[in-house]
Protein backbone atom coordinates (compact mmCIF):
# COMPACT_ATOMS: atom_id res chain seq x y z
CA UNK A 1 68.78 134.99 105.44
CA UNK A 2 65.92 133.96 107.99
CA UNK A 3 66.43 129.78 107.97
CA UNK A 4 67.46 129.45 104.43
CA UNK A 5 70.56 127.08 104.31
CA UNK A 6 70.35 126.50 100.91
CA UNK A 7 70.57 129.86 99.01
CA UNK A 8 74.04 129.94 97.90
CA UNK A 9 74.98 133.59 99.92
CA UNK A 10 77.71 134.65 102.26
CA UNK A 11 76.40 134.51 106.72
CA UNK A 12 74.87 132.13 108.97
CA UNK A 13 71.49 131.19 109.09
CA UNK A 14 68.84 132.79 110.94
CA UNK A 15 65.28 131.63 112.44
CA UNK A 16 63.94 134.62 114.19
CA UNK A 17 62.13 133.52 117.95
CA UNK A 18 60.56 136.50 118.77
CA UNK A 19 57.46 138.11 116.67
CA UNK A 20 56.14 141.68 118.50
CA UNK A 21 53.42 143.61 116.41
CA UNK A 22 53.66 147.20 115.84
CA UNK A 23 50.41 148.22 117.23
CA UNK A 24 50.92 151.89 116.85
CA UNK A 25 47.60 152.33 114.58
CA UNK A 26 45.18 148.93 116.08
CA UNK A 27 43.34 149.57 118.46
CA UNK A 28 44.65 147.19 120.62
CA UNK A 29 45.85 147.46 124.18
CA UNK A 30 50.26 146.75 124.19
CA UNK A 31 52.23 144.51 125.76
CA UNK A 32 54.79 147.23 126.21
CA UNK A 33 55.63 150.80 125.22
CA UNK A 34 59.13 151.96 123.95
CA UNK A 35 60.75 155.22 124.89
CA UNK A 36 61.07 156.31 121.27
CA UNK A 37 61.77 160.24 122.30
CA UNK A 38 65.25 160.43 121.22
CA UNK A 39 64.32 158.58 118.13
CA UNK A 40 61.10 160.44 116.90
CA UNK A 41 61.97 163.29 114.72
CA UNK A 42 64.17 160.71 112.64
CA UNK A 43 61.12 157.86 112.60
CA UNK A 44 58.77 161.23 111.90
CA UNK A 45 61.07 162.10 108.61
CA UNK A 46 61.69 158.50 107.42
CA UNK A 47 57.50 157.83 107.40
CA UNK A 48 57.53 161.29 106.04
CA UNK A 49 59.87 159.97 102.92
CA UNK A 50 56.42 157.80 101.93
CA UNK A 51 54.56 161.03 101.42
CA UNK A 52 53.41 160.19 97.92
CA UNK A 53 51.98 157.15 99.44
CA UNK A 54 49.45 158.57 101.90
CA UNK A 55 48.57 161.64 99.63
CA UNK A 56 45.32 161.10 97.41
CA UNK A 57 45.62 161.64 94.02
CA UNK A 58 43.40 164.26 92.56
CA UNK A 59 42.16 163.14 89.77
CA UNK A 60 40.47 160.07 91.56
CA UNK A 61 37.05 160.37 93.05
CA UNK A 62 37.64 157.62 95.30
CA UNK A 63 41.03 157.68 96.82
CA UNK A 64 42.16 154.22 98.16
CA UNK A 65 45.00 156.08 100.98
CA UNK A 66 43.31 155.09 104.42
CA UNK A 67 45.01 158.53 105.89
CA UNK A 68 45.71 161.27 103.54
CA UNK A 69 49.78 162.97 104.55
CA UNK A 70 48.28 165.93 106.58
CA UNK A 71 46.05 164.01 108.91
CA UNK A 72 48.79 160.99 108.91
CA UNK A 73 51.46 163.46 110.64
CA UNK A 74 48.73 165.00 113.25
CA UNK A 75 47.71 161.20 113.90
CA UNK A 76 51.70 160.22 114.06
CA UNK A 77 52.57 162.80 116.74
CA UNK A 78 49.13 162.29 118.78
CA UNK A 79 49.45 159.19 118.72
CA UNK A 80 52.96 158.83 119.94
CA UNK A 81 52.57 161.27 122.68
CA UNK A 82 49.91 159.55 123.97
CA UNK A 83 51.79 156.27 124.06
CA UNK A 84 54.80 158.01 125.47
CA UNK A 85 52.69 159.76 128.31
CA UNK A 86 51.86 156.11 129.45
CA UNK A 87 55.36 155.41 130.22
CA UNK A 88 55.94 159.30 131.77
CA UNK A 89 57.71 160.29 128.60
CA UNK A 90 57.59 162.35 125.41
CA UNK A 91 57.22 159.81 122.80
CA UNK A 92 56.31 156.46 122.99
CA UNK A 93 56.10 153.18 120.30
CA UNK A 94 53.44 150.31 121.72
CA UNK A 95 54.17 147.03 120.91
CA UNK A 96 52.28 143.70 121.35
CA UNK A 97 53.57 140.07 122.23
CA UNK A 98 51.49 137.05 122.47
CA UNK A 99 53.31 135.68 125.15
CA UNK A 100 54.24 136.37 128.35
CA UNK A 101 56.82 137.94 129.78
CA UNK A 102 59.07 136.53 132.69
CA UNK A 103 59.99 138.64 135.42
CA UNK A 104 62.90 137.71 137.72
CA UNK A 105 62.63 140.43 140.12
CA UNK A 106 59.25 142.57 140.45
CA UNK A 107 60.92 145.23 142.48
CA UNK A 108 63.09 146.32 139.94
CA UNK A 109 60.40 146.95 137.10
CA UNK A 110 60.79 149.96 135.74
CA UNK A 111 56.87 150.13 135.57
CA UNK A 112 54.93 152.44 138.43
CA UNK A 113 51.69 150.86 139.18
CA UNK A 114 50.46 153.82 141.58
């Protein structure tokens, strides 16, 4: 457990000392993008598992679901291709950092600027 010494459970204590924000539906410019293409039909079927809660339920007038299932998946997909195009790949997962990153060597980013 994250820092808690106390609680009477079995492993080491843990203080996390990196915090990235999943940025996939801000509209914020990342940090970084993952190469999730070998990953996204799994991530696409475990969000999928939520259905119920992105479906609006009929009998409301008002549904409180900020993205009802079927425009969710559309929004998923487009969204990850576009991230993924930024990198030069299918899929992609932006993430956000507040601070910056060091570089040892700028050659060897994997990053094309032109």
């Amino acid at each position: 457990m994250a820092g808690l010494k106390q609680l009477p459970i079995e492993g080491e204590a843990y203080r996390p000392f990196k915090i990235l924000y999943s940025s996939s539906y801000a509209d914020v410019r990342p940090t970084f993008v993952v190469d999730i293409t070998a990953q996204y039909e799994r991530r696409r079927r475990a969000i999928l598992t939520f259905a119920s809660q992105f479906r609006p339920v009929k009998t409301e007038k008002k549904s409180k679901v900020h993205l009802a299932i079927d425009k969710l998946e559309m929004k998923m997909n487009q969204l990850a291709r576009h991230y993924g195009q930024m990198i030069g790949v299918n899929y992609g997962e932006p993430f956000l950092q507040k601070e910056l990153m060091k570089v040892e060597d700028v050659v060897n980013m994997e990053v094309r600027s032109i």
